[in-house]
C-alpha atoms as a PDB file:
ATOM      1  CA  UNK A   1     100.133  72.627 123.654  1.00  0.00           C
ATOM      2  CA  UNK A   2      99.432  72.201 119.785  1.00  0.00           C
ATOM      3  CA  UNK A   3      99.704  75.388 118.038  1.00  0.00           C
ATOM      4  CA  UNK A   4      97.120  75.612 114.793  1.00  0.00           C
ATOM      5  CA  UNK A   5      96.847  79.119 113.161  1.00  0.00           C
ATOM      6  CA  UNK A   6      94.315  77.683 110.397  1.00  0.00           C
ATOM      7  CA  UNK A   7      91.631  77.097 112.833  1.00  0.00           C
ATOM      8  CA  UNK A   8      90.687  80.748 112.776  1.00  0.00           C
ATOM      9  CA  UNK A   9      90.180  80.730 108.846  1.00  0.00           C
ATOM     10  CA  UNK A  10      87.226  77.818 109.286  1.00  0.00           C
ATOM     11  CA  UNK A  11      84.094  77.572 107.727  1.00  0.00           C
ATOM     12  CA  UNK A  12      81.399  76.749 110.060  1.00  0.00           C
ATOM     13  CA  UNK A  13      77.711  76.237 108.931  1.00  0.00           C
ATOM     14  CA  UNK A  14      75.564  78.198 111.410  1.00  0.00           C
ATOM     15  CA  UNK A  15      72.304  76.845 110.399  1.00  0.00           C
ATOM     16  CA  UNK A  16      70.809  75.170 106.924  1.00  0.00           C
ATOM     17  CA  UNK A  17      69.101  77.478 104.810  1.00  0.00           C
ATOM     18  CA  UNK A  18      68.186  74.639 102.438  1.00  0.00           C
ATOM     19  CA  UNK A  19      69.145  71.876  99.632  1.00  0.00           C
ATOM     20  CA  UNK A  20      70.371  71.708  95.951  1.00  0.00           C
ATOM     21  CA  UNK A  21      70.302  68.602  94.760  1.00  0.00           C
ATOM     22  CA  UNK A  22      72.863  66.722  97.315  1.00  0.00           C
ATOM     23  CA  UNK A  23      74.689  70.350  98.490  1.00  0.00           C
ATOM     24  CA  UNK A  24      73.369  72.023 101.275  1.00  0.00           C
ATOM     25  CA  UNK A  25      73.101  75.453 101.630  1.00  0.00           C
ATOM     26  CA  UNK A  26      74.056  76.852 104.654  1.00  0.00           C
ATOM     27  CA  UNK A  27      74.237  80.171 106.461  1.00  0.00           C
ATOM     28  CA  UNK A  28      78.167  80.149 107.605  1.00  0.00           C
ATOM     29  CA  UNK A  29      80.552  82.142 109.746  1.00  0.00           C
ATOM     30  CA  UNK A  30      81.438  84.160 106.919  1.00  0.00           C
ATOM     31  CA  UNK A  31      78.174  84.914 105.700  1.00  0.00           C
ATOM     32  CA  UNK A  32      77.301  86.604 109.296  1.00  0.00           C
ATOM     33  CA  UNK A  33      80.799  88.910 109.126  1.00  0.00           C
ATOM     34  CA  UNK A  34      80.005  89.994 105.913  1.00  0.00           C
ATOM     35  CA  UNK A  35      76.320  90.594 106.817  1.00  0.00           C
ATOM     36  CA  UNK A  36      77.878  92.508 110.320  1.00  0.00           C
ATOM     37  CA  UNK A  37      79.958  94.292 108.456  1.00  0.00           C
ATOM     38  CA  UNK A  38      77.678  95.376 105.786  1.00  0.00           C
ATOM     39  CA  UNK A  39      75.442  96.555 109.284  1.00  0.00           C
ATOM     40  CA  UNK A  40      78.270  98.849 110.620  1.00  0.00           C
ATOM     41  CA  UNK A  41      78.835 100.597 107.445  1.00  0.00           C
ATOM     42  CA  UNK A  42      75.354 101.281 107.271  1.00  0.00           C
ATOM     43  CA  UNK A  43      75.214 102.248 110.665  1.00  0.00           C
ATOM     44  CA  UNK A  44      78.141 104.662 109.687  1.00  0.00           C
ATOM     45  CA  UNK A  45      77.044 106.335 107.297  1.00  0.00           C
ATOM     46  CA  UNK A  46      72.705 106.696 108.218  1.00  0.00           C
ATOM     47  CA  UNK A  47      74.072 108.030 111.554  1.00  0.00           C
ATOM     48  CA  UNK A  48      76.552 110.772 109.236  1.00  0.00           C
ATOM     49  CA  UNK A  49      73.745 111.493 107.255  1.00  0.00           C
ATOM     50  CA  UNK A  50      70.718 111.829 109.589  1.00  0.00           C
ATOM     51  CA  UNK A  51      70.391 115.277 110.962  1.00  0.00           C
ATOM     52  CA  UNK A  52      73.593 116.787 109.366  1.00  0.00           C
ATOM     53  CA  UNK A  53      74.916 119.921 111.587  1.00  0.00           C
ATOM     54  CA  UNK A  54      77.449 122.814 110.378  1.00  0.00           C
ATOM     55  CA  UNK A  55      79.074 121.658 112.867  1.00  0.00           C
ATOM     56  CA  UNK A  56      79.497 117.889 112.292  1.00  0.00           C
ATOM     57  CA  UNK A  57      79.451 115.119 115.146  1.00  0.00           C
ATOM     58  CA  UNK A  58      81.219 111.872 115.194  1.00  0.00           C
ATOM     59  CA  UNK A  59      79.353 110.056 112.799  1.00  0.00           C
ATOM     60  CA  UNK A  60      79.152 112.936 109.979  1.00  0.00           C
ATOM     61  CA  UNK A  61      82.531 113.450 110.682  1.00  0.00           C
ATOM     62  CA  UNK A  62      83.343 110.230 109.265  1.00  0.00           C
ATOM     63  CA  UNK A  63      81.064 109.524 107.247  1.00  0.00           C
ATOM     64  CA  UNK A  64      82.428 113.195 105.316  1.00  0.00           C
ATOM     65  CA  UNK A  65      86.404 112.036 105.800  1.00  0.00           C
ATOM     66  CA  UNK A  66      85.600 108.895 104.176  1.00  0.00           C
ATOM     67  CA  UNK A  67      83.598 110.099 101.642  1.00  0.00           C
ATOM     68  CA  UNK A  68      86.101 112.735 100.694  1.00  0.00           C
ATOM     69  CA  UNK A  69      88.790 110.444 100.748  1.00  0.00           C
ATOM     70  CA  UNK A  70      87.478 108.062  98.088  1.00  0.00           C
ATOM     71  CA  UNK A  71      86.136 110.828  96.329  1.00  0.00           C
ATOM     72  CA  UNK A  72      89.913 112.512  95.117  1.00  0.00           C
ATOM     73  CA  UNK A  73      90.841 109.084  95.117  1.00  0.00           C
ATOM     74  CA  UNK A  74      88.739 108.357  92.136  1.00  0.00           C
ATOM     75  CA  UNK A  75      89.178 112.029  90.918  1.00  0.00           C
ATOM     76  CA  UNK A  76      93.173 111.800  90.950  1.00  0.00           C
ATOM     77  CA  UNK A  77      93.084 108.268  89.709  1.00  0.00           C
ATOM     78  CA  UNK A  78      90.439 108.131  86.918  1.00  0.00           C
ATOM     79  CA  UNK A  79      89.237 111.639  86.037  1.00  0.00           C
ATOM     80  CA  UNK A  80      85.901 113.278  87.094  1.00  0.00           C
ATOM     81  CA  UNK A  81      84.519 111.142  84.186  1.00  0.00           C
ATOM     82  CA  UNK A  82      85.489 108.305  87.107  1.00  0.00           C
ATOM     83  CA  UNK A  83      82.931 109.555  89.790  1.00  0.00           C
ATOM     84  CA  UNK A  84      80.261 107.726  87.430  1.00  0.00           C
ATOM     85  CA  UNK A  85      81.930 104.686  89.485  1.00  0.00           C
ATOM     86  CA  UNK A  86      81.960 106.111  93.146  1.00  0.00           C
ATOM     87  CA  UNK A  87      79.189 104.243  94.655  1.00  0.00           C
ATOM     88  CA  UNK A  88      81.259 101.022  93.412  1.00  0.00           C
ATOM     89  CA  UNK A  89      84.388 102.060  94.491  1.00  0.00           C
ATOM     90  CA  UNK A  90      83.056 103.370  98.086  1.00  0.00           C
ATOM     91  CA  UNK A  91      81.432 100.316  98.695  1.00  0.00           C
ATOM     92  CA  UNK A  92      84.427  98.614  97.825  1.00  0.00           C
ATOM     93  CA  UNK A  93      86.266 100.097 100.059  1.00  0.00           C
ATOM     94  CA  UNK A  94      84.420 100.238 102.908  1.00  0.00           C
ATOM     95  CA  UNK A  95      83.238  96.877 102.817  1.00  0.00           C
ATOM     96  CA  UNK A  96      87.471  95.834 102.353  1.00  0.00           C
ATOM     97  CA  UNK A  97      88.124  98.089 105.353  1.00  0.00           C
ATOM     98  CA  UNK A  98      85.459  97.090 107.797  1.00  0.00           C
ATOM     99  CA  UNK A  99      85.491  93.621 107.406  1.00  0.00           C
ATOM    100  CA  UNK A 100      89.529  93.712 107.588  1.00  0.00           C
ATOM    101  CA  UNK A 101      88.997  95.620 110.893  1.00  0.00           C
ATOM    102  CA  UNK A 102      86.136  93.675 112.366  1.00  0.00           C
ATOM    103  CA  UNK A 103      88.744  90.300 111.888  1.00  0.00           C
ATOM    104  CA  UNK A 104      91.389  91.744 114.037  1.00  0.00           C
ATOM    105  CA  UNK A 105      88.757  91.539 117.349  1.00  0.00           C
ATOM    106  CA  UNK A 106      90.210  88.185 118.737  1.00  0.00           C
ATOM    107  CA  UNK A 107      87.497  85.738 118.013  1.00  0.00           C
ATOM    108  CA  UNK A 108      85.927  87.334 115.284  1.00  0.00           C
ATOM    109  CA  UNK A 109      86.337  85.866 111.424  1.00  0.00           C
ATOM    110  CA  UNK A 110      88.338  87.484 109.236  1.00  0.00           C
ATOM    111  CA  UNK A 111      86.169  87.985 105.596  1.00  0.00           C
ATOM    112  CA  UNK A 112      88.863  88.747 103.518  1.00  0.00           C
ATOM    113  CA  UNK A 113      91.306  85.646 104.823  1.00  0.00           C
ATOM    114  CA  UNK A 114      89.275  83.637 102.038  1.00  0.00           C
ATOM    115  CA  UNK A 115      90.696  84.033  98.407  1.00  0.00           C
ATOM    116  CA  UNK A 116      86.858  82.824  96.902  1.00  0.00           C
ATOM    117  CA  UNK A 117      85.671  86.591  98.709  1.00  0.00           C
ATOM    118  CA  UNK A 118      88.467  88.781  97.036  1.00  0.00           C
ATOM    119  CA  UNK A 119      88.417  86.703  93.730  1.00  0.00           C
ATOM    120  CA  UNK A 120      84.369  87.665  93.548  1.00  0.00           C
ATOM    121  CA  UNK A 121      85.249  91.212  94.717  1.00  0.00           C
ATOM    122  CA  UNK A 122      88.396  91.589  91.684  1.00  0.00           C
ATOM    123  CA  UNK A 123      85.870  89.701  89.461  1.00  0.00           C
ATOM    124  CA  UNK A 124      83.293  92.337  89.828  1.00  0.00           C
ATOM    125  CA  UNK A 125      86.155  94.742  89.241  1.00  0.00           C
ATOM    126  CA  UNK A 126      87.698  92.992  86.019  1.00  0.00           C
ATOM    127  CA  UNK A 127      83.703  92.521  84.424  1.00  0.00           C
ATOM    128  CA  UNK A 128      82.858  96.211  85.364  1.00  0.00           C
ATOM    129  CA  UNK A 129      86.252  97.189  83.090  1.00  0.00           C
ATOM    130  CA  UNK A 130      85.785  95.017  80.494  1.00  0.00           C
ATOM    131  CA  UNK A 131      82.052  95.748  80.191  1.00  0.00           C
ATOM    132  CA  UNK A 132      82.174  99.144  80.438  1.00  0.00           C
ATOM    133  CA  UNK A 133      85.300  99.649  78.263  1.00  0.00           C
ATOM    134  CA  UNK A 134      83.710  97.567  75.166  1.00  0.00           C
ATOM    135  CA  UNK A 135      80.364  99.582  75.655  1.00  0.00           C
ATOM    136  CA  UNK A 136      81.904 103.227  75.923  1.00  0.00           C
ATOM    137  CA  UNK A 137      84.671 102.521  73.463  1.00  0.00           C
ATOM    138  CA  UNK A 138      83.753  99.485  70.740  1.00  0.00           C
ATOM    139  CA  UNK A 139      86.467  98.261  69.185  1.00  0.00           C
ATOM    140  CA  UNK A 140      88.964 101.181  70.687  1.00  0.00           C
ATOM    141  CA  UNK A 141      89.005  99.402  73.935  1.00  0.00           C
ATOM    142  CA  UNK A 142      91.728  97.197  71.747  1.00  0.00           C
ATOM    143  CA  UNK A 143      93.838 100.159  71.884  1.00  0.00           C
ATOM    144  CA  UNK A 144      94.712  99.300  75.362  1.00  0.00           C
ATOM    145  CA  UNK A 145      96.764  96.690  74.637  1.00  0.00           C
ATOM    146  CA  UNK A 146      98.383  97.913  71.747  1.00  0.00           C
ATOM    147  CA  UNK A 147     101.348 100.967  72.984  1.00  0.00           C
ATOM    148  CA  UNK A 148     101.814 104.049  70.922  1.00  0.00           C
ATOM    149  CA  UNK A 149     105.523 104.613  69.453  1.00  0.00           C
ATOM    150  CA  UNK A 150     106.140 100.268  69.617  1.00  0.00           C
ATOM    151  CA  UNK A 151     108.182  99.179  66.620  1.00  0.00           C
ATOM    152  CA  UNK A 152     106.565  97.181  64.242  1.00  0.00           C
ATOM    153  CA  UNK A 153     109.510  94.060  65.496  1.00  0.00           C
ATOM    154  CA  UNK A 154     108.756  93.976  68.706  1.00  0.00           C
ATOM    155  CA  UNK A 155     104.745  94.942  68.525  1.00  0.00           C
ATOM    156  CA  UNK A 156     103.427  91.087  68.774  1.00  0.00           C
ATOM    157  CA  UNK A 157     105.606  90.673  71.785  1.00  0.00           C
ATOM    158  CA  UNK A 158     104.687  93.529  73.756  1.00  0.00           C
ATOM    159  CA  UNK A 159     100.142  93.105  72.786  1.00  0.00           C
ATOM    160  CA  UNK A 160     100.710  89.632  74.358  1.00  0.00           C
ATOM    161  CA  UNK A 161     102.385  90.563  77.469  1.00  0.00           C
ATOM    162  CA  UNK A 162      99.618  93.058  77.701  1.00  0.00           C
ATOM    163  CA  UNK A 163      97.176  90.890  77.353  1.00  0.00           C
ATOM    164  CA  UNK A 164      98.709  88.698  79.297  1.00  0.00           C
ATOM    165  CA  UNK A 165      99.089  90.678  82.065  1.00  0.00           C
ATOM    166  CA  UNK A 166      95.511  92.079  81.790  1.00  0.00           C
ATOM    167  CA  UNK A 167      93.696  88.750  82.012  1.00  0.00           C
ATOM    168  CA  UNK A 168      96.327  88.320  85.417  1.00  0.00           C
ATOM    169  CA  UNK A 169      94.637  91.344  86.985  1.00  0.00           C
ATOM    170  CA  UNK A 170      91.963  89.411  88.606  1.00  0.00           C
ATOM    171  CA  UNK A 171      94.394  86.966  90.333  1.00  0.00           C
ATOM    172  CA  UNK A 172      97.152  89.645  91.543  1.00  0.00           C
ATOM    173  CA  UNK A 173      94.313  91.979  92.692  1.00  0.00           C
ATOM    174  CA  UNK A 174      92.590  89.256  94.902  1.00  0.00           C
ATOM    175  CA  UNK A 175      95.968  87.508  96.215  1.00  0.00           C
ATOM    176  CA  UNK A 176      97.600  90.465  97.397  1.00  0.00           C
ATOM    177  CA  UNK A 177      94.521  91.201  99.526  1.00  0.00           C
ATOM    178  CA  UNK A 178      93.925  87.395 100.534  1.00  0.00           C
ATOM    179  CA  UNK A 179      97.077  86.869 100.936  1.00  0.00           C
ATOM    180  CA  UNK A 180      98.208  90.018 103.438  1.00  0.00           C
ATOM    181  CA  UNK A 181      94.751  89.456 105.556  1.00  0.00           C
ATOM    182  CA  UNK A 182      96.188  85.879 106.146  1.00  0.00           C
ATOM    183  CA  UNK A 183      99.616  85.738 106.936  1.00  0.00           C
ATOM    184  CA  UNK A 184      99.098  88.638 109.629  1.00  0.00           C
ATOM    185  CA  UNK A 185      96.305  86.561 111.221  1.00  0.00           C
ATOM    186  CA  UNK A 186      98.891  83.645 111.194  1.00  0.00           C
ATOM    187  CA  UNK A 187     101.483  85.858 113.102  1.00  0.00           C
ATOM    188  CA  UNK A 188      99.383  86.806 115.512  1.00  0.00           C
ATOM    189  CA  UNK A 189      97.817  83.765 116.595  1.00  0.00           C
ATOM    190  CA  UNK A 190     101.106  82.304 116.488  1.00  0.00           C
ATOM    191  CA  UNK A 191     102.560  84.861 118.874  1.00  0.00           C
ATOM    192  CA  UNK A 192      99.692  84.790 120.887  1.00  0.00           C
ATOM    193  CA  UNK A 193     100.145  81.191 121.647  1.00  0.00           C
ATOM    194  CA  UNK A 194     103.531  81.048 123.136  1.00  0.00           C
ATOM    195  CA  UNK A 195     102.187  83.400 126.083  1.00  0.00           C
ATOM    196  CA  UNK A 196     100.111  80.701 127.659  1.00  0.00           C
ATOM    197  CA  UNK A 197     102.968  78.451 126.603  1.00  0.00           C
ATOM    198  CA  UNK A 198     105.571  80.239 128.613  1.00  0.00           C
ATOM    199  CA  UNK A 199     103.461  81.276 131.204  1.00  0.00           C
ATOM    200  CA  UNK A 200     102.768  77.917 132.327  1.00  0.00           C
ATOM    201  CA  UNK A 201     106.393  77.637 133.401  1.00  0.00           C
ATOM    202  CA  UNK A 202     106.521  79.565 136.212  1.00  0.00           C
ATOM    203  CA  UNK A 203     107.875  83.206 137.096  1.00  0.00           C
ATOM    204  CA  UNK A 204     110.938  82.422 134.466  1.00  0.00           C
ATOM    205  CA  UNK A 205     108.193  81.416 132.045  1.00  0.00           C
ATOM    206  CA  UNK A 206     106.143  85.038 132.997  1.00  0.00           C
ATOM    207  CA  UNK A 207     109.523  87.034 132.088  1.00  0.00           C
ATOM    208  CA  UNK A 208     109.875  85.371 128.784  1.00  0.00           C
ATOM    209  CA  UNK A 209     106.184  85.505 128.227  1.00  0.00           C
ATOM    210  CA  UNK A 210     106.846  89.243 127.803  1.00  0.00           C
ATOM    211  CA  UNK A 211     108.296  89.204 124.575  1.00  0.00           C
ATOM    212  CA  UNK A 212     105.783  87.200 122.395  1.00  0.00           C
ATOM    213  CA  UNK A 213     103.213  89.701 124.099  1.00  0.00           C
ATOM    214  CA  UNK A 214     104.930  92.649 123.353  1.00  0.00           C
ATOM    215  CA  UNK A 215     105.373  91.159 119.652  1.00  0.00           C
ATOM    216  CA  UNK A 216     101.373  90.597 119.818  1.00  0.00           C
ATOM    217  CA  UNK A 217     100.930  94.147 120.543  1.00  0.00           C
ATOM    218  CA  UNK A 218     102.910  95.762 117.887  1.00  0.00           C
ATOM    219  CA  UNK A 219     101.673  93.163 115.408  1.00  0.00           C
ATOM    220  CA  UNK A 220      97.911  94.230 116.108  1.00  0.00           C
ATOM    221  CA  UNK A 221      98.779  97.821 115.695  1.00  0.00           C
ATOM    222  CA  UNK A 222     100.458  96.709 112.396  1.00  0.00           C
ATOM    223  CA  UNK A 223      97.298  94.912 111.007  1.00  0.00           C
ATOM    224  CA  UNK A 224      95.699  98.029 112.117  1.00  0.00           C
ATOM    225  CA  UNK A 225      97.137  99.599 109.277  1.00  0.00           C
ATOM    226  CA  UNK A 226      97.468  96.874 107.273  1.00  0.00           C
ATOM    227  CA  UNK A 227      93.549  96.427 107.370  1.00  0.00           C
ATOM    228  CA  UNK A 228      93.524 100.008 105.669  1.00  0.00           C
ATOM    229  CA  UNK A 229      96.360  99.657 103.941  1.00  0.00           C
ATOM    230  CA  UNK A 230      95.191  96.912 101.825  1.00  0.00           C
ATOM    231  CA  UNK A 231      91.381  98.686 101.191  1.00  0.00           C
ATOM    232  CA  UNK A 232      92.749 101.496  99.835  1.00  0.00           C
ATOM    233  CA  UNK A 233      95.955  99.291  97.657  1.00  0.00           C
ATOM    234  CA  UNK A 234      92.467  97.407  96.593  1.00  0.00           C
ATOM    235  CA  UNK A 235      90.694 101.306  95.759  1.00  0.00           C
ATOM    236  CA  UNK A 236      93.703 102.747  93.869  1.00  0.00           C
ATOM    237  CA  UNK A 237      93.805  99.475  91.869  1.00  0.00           C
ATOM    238  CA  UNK A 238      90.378  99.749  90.738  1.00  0.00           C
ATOM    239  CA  UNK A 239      90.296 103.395  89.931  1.00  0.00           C
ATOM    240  CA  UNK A 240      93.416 102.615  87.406  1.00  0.00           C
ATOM    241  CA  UNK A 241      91.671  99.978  86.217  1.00  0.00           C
ATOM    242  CA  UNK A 242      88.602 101.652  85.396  1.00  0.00           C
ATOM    243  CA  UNK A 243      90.583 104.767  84.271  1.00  0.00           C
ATOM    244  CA  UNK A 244      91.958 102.046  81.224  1.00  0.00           C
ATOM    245  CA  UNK A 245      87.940 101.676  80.619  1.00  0.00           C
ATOM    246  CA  UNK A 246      87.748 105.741  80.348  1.00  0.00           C
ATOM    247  CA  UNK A 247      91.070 106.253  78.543  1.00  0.00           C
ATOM    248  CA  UNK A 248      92.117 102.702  76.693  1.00  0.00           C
ATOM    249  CA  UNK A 249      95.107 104.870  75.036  1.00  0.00           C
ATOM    250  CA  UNK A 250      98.740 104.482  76.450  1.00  0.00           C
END
């Protein structure tokens, strides 16, 4: 039986939505996660907000815990001068989260598998920085890149690896999430395919079938929290990044 882990990552084309020029443009598999998973959020958090009780249900339950947790994110991160950037950051994160949990239903597509969606998403983030920090600082923004208490020597060296490393921001912040979402999806479908494999062996095969499933198992629960784990590495990063837009001295 041929094992392919890549098949999952596919882009189909559902249906055409039209033409540029010789490129079609096409509703895709990805395009309907992204639009599900924009539907659950907002699911989420209409059914927290609609008729809030002192006592909260189920939906305002979580639609408060989340809230609050983003919220002294931002605050312990950037400031309360950062909260200016909550609905950004939220939606960040919830979109990151969701769509990372919706892709671990076998079957389903995985959104942020694809490095195009997380470059566009640590785009956004780098733009928002650099935008903000030019139009709330001027030319002070500069002083980000330039350390207090660096001898004169060594000064050149150290405002290039700064700006160095701040034009790499973009790429580190989208690979790390790209590339976690997509070697744990790998795992698993690789794991998943020996059962069948083994199974079709006979009662010997059955007995050695258990391992790969038991492997499945814990790797699922893993992604579980990877699928957080990674929305809220993705969070954190952008609330230091914005805090350098706030605060551009070291």
């Amino acid at each position: 039986m041929k094992i392919d882990p890549i098949h999952q990552f596919n882009i189909e084309p559902l249906f055409t939505i039209g033409h540029i020029g010789n490129h079609t443009i096409a509703f895709t598999n990805s395009s309907l996660y992204m639009f599900l998973s924009v539907a659950v959020i907002s699911i989420l958090m209409i059914g927290g907000v609609a008729g809030r009780q002192l006592v909260p249900g189920r939906f305002q339950s979580m639609a408060e815990l989340t809230y609050e947790f983003v919220a002294s994110t931002v605050r312990n991160t950037a400031g309360a001068e950062g909260m200016k950037f909550f609905p950004l950051i939220f939606s960040l994160f919830m979109f990151i989260c969701i769509s990372n949990l919706v892709g671990i239903i076998p079957y389903t597509f995985t959104v942020s598998s694809h490095i195009i969606v997380t470059a566009a998403l640590a785009l956004l983030v780098f733009f928002t920085v650099l935008i903000y920090g030019f139009y709330k600082n001027g030319l002070k923004f500069f002083k980000l890149f330039v350390p207090s208490g660096i001898p004169i020597v060594i000064l050149p060296l150290v405002v290039f690896i700064e700006v160095f490393s701040f034009f790499l921001r973009p790429i580190s912040h989208s690979v790390r999430l790209f590339a976690n979402m997509l070697a744990g999806h790998i795992a698993l479908t690789v794991f998943a395919s020996f059962i069948p494999v083994l199974a079709g062996l006979g009662i010997a095969g059955y007995a050695g079938a258990v391992l790969p499933l038991g492997m499945v198992i814990a790797l699922t629960a893993l992604e579980l929290l990877v699928a957080f784990l990674q929305a809220y590495v993705f969070t954190i990063l952008t609330c230091i990044y914005l805090n350098d837009a706030i605060h551009p001295g070291h």
